[in-house]
C-alpha atoms as a PDB file:
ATOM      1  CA  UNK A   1      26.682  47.378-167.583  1.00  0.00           C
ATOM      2  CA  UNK A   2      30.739  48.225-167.665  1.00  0.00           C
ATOM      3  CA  UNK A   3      31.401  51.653-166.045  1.00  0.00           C
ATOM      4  CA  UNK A   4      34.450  53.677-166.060  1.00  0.00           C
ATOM      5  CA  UNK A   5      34.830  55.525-163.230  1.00  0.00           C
ATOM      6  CA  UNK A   6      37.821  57.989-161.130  1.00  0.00           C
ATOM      7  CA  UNK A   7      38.420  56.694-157.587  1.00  0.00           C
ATOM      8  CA  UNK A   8      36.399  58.901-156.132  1.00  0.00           C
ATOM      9  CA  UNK A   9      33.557  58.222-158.750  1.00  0.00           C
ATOM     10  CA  UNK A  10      33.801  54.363-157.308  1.00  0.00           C
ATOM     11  CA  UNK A  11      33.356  54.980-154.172  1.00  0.00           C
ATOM     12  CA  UNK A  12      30.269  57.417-155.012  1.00  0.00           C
ATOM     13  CA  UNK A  13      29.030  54.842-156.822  1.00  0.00           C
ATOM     14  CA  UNK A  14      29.383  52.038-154.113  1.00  0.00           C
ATOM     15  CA  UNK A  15      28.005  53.869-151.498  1.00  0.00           C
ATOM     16  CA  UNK A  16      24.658  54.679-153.340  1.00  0.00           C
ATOM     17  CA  UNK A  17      24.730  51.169-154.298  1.00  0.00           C
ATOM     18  CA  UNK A  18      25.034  49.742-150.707  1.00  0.00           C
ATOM     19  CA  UNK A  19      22.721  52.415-149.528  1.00  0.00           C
ATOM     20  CA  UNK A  20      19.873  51.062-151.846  1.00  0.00           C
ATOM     21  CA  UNK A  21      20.768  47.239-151.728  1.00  0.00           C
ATOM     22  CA  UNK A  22      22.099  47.408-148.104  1.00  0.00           C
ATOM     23  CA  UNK A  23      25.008  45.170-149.427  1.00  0.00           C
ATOM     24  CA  UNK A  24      27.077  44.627-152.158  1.00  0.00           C
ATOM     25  CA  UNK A  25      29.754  41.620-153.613  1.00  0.00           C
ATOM     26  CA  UNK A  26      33.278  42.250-154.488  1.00  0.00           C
ATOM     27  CA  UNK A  27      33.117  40.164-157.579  1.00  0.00           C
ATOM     28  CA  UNK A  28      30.087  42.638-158.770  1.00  0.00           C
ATOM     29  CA  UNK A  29      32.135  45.535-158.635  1.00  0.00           C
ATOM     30  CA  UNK A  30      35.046  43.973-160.317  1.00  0.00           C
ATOM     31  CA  UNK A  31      32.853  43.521-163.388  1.00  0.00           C
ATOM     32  CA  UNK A  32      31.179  46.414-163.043  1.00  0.00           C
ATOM     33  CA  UNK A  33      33.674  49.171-162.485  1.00  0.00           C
ATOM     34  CA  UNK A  34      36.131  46.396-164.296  1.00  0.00           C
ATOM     35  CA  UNK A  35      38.705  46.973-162.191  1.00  0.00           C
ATOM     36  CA  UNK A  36      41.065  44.482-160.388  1.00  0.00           C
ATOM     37  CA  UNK A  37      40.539  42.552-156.428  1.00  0.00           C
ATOM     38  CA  UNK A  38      42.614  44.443-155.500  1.00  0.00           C
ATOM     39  CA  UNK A  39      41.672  47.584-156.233  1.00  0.00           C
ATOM     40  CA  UNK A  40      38.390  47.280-154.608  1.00  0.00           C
ATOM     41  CA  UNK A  41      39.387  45.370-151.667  1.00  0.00           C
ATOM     42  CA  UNK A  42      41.633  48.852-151.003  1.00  0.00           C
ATOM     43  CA  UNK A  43      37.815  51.169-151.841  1.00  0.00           C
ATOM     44  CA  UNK A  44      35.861  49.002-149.251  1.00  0.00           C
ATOM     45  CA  UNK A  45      38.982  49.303-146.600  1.00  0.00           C
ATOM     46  CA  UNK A  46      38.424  53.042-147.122  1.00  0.00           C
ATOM     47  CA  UNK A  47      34.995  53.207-147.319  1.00  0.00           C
ATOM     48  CA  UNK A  48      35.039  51.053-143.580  1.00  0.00           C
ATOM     49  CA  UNK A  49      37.541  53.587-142.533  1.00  0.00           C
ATOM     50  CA  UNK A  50      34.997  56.361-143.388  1.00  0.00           C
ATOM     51  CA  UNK A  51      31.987  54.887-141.700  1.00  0.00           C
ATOM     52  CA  UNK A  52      30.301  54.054-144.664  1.00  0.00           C
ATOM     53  CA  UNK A  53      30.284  50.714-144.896  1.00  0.00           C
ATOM     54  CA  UNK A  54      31.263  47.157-143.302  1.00  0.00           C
ATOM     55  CA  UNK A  55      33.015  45.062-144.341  1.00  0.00           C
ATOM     56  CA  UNK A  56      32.078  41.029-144.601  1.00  0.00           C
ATOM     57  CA  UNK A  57      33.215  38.067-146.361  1.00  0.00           C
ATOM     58  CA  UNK A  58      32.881  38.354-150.276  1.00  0.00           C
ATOM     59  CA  UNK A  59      31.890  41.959-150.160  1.00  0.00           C
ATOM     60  CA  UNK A  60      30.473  44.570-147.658  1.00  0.00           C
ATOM     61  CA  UNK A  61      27.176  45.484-146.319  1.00  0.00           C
ATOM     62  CA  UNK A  62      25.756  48.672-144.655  1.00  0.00           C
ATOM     63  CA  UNK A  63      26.038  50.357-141.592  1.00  0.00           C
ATOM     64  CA  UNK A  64      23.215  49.833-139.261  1.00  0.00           C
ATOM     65  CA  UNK A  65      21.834  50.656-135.493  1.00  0.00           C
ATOM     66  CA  UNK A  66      22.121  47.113-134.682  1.00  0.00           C
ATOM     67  CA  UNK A  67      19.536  44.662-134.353  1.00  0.00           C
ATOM     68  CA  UNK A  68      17.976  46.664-131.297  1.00  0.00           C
ATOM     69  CA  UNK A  69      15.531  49.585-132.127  1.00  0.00           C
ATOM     70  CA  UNK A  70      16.326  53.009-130.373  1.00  0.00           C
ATOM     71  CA  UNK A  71      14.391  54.231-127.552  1.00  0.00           C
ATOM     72  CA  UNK A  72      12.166  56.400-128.787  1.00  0.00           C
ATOM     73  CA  UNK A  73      14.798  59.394-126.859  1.00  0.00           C
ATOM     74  CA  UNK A  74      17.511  58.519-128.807  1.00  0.00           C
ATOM     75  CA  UNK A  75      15.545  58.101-132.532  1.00  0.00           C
ATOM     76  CA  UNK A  76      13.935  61.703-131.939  1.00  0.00           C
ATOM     77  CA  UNK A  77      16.832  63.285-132.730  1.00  0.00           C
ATOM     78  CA  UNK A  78      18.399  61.665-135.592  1.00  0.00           C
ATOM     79  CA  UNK A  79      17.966  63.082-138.472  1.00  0.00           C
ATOM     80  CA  UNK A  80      15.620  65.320-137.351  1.00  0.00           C
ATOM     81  CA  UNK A  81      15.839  68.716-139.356  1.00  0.00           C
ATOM     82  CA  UNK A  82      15.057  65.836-142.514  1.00  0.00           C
ATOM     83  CA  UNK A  83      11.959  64.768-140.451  1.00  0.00           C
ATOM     84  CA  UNK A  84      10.567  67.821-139.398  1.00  0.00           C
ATOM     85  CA  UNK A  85      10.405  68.095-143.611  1.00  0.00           C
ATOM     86  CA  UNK A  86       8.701  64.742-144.323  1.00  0.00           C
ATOM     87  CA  UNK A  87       6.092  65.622-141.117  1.00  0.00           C
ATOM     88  CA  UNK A  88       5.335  68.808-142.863  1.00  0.00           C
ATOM     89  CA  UNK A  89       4.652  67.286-146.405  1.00  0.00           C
ATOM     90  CA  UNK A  90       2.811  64.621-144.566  1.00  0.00           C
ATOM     91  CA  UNK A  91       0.520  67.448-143.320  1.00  0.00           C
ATOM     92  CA  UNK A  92       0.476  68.594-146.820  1.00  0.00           C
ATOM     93  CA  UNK A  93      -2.020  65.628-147.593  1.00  0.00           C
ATOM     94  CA  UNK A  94      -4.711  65.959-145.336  1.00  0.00           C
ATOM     95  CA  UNK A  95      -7.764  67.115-146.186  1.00  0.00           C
ATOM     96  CA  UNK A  96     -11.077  68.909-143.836  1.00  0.00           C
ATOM     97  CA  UNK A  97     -12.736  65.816-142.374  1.00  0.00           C
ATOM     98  CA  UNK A  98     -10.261  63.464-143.013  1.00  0.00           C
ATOM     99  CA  UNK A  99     -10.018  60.245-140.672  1.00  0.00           C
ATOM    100  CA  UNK A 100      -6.404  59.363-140.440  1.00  0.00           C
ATOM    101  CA  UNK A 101      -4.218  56.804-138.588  1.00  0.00           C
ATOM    102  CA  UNK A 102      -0.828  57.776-137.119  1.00  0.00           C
ATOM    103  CA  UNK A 103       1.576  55.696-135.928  1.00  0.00           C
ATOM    104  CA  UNK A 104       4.233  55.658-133.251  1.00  0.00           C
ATOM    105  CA  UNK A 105       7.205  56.965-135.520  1.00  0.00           C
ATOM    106  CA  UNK A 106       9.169  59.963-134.731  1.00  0.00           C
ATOM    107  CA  UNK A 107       9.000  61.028-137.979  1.00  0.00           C
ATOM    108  CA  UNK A 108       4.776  60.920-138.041  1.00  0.00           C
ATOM    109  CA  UNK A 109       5.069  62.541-134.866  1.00  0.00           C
ATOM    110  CA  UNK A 110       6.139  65.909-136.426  1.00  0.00           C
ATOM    111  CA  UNK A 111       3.270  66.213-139.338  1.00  0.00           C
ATOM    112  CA  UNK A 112       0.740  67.457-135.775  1.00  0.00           C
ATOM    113  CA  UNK A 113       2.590  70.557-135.793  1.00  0.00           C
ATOM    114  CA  UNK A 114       1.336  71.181-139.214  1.00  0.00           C
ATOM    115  CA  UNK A 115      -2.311  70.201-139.104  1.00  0.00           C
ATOM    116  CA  UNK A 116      -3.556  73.587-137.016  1.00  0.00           C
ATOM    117  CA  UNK A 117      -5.730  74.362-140.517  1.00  0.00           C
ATOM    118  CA  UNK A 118      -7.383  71.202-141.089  1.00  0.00           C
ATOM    119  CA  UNK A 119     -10.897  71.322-140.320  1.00  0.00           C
ATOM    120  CA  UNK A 120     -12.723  68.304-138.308  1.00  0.00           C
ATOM    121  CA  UNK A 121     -10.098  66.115-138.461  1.00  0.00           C
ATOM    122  CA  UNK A 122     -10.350  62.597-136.691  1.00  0.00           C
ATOM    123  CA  UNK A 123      -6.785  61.025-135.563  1.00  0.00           C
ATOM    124  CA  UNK A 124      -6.375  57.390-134.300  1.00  0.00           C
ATOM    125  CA  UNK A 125      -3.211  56.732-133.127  1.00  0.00           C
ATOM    126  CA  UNK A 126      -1.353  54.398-131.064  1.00  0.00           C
ATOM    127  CA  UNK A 127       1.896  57.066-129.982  1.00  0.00           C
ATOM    128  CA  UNK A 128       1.829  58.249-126.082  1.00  0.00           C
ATOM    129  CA  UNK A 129       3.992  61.219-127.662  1.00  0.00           C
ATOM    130  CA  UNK A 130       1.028  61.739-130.384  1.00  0.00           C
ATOM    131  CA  UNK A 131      -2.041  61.775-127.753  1.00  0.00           C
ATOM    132  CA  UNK A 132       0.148  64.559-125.337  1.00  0.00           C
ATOM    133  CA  UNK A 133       0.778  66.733-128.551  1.00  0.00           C
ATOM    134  CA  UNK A 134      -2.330  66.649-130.579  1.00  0.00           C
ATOM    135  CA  UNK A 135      -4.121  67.592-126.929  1.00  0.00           C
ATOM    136  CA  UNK A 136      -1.870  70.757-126.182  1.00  0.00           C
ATOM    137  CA  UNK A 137      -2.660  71.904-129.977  1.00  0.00           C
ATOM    138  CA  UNK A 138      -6.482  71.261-128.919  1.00  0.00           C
ATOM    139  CA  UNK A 139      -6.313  72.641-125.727  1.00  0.00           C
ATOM    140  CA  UNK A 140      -4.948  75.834-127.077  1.00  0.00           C
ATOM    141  CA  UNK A 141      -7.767  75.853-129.909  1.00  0.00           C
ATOM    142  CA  UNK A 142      -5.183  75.620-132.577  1.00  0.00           C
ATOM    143  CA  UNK A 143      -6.359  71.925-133.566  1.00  0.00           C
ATOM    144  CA  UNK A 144      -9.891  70.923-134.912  1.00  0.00           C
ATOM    145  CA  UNK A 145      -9.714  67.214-134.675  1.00  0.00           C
ATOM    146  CA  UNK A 146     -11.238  64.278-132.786  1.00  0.00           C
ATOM    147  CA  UNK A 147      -8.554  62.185-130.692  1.00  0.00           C
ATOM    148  CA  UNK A 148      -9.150  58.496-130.689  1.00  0.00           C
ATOM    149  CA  UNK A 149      -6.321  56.393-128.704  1.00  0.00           C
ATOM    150  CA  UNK A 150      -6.027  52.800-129.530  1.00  0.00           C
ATOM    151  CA  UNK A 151      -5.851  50.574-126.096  1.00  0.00           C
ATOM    152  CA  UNK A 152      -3.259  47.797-125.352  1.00  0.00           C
ATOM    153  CA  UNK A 153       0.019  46.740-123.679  1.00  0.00           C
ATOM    154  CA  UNK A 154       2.571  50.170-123.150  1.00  0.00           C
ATOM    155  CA  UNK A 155       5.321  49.942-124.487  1.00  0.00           C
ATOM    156  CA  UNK A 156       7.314  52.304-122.472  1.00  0.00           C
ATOM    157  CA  UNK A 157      10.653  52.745-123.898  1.00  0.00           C
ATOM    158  CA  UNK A 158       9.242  53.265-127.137  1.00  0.00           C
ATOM    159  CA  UNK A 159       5.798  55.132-125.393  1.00  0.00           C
ATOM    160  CA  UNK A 160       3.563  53.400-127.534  1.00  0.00           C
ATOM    161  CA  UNK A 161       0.786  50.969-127.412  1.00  0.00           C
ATOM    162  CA  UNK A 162       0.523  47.564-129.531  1.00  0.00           C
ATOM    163  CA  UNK A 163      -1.409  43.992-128.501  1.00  0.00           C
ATOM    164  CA  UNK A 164      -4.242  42.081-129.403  1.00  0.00           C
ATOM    165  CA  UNK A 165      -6.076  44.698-127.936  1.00  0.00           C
ATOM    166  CA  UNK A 166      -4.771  47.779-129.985  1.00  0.00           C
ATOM    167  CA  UNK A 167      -5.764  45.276-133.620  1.00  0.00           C
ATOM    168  CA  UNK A 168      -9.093  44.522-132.366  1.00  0.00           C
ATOM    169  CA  UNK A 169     -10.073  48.192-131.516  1.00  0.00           C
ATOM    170  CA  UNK A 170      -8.668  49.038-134.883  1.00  0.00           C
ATOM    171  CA  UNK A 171     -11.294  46.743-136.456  1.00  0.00           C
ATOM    172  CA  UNK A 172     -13.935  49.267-135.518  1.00  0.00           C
ATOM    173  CA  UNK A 173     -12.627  51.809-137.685  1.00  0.00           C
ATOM    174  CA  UNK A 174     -11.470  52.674-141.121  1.00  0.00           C
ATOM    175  CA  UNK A 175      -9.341  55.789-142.442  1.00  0.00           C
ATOM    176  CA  UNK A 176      -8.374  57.636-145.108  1.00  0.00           C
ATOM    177  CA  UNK A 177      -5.260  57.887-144.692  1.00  0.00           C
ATOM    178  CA  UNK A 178      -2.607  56.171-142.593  1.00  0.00           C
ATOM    179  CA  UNK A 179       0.977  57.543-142.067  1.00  0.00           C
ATOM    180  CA  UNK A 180       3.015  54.735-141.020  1.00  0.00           C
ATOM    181  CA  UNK A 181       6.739  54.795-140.130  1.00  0.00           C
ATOM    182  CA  UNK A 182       9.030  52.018-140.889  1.00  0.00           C
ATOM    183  CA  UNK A 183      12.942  50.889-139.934  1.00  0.00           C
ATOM    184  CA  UNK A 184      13.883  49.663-142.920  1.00  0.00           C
ATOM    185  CA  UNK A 185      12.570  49.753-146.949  1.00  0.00           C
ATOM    186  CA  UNK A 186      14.124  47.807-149.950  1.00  0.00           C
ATOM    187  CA  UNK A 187      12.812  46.927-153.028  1.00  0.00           C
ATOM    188  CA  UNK A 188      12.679  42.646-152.909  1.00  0.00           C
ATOM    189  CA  UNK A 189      12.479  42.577-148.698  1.00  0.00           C
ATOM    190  CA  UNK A 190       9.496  45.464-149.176  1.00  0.00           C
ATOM    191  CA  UNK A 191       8.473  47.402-145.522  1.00  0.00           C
ATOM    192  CA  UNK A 192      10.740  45.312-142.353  1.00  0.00           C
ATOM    193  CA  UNK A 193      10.186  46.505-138.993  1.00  0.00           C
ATOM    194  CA  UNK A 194      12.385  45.792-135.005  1.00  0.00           C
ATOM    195  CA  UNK A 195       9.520  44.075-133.328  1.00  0.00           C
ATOM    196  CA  UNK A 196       6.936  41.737-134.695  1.00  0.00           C
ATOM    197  CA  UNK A 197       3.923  43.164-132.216  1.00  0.00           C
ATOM    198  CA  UNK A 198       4.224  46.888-133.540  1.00  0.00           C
ATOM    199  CA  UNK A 199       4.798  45.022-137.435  1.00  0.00           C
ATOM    200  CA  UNK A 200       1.864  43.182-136.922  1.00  0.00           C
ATOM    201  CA  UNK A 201      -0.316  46.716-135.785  1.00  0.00           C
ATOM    202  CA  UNK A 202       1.112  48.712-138.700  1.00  0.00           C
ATOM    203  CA  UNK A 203      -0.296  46.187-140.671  1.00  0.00           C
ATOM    204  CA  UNK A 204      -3.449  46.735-139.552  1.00  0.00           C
ATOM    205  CA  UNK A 205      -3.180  50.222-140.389  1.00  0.00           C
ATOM    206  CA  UNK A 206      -2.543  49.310-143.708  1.00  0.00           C
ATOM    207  CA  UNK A 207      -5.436  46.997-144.117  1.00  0.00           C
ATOM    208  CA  UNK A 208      -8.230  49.653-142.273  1.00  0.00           C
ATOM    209  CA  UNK A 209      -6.600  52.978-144.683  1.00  0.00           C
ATOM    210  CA  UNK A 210      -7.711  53.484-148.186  1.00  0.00           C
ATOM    211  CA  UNK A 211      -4.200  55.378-148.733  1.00  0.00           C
ATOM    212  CA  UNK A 212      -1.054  54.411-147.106  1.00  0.00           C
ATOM    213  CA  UNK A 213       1.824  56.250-146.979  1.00  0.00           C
ATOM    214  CA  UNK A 214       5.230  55.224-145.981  1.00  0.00           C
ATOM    215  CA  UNK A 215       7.318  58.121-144.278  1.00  0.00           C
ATOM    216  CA  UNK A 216      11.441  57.459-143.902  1.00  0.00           C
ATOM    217  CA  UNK A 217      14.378  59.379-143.855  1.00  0.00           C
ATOM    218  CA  UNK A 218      17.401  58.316-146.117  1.00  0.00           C
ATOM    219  CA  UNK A 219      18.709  56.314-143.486  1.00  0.00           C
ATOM    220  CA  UNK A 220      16.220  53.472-143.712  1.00  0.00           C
ATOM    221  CA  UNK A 221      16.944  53.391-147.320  1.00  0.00           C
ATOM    222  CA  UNK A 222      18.217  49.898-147.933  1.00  0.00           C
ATOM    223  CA  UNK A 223      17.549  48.687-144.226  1.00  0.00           C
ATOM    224  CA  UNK A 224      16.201  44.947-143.945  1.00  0.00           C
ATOM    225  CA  UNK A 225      14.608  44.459-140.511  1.00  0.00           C
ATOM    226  CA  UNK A 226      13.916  40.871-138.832  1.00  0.00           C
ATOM    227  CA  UNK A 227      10.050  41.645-139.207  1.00  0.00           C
ATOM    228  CA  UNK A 228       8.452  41.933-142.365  1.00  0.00           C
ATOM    229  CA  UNK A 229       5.524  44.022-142.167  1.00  0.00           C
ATOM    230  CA  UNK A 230       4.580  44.607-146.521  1.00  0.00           C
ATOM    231  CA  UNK A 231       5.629  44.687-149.585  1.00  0.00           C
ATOM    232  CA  UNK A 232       5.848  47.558-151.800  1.00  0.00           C
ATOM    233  CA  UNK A 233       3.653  47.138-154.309  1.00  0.00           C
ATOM    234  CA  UNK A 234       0.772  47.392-151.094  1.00  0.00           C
ATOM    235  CA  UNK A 235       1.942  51.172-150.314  1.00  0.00           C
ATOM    236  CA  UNK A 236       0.248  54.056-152.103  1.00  0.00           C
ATOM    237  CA  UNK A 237       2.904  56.632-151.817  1.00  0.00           C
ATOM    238  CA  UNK A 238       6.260  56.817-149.757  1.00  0.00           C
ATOM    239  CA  UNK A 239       7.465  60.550-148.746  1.00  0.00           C
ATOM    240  CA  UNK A 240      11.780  60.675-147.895  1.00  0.00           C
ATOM    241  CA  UNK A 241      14.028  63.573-147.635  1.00  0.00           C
ATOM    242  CA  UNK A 242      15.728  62.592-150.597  1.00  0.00           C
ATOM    243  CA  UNK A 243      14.470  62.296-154.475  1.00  0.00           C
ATOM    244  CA  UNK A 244      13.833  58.997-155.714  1.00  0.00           C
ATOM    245  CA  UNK A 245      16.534  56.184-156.526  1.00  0.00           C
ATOM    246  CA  UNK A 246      16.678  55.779-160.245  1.00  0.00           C
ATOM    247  CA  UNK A 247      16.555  52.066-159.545  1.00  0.00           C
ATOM    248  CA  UNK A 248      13.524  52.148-158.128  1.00  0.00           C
ATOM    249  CA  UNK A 249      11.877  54.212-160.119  1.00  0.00           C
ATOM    250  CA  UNK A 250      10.670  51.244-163.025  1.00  0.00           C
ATOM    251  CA  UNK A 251       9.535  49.374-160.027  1.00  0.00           C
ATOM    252  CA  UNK A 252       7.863  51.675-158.208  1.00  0.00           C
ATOM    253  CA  UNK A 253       5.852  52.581-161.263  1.00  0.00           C
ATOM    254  CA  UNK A 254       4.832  49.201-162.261  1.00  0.00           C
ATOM    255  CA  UNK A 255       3.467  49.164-157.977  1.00  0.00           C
ATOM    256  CA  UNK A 256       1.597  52.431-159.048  1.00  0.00           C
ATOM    257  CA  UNK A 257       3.372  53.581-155.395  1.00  0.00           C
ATOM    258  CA  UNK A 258       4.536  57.480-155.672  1.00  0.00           C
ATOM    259  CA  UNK A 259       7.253  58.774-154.393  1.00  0.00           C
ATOM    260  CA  UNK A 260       7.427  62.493-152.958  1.00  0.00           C
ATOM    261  CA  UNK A 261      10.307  64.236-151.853  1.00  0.00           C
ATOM    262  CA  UNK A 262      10.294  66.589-148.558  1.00  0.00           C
ATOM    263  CA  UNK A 263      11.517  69.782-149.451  1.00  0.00           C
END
């Protein structure tokens, strides 16, 4: 497909292209914006200048966190007006009597404040942060729900559990729903996570839910992580602040995986 596009149109266009793909080739664009080397060698200077992308050889590739995931301190309050959203739509999808998993994601963490109506819920999780909130909510008589914690090694930068011991407890139960957070999504590389012990728990969760459903904000969006934890077509339904990529939206249709927008 040849498209004809202003300078700023390119650059639009890149950066939702990078953001999806989480990198890009120079000789791509030329035939795709059919414009000269040089031209977009000069976008992709400004577009590092910017901050919103890097530059490598042959093309560029997104901007990430690193390698390293953020303590759990620092990833509370990115983006967090965007989670606060996702959490509440999250909410949105329990039912009374539900049996749900949550995980240790910042994100997940918000969809407790919005449970207070649900009627004899039961929540296993494996968050430190989850246990302490869902119990002031109880304590209080605002929350109707069962607590189940899931034993194993602490974690405590992140404050969460994972192990051997955390999977083999979780083979004694089995949920409706499980709200897992992820650190990076793309279409080929599927779900990627920092560490392979919490990958290998969230894939659990995955395999003791009926439903699973992905929650990410827009900056995980084209992220590939060392760990891979599933592939797409194994998620139910994936909830982001933003409306869905119109590149993914063939795919995610042939996965039968839905895609909800926080509002």
């Amino acid at each position: 497909m040849v498209v004809s596009l202003s300078a700023l149109e390119r650059k639009e266009y890149i950066v939702n292209k990078i953001h999806l793909e989480g990198k890009i080739r120079s000789d791509e664009l030329v035939d795709t914006l059919q414009v000269s080397f040089e031209t977009i060698r000069r976008t992709l200077e400004e577009l590092e200048k910017e901050n919103k992308l890097k530059r490598v050889y042959g093309g560029a590739v997104k901007l990430t966190l690193g390698r390293m995931e953020p303590g759990v301190a620092q990833r509370e309050h990115l983006f967090a007006p965007e989670k606060d959203k996702i959490g509440r739509a999250c909410a949105g999808l329990v039912q009374d009597y539900d049996v749900i998993f949550i995980d240790d994601g910042t994100t997940t963490l918000q969809m407790i404040h919005y449970l207070t109506n649900v009627k004899q819920l039961k929540v296993i999780t494996n968050s430190l942060p989850a246990v302490q909130l869902l119990q002031q909510y109880k304590n209080r008589g605002m929350l109707d729900a069962e607590i189940i914690f899931l034993g194993g090694v602490v974690n405590s930068e992140q404050d969460r559990v994972t192990g051997v011991l955390a999977e083999r407890m979780l083979d004694f139960f089995h949920a409706d729903k499980a709200f897992i957070s992820i650190d990076g999504i793309q279409l080929k590389m599927g779900i990627t996570g920092y560490e392979a012990e919490r990958g290998s728990l969230t894939r659990k969760f995955i395999e003791r839910s009926e439903q699973t459903v992905i929650v990410t904000d827009r900056s995980k969006i084209g992220e590939v992580k060392m760990y891979k934890i599933a592939d797409i077509r194994e998620v139910d339904m994936i909830i982001c602040d933003i409306e869905l990529p119109e590149a993914w939206a063939k795919t995610l249709e042939s996965y039968d995986t839905s895609w909800i927008q926080a509002k």
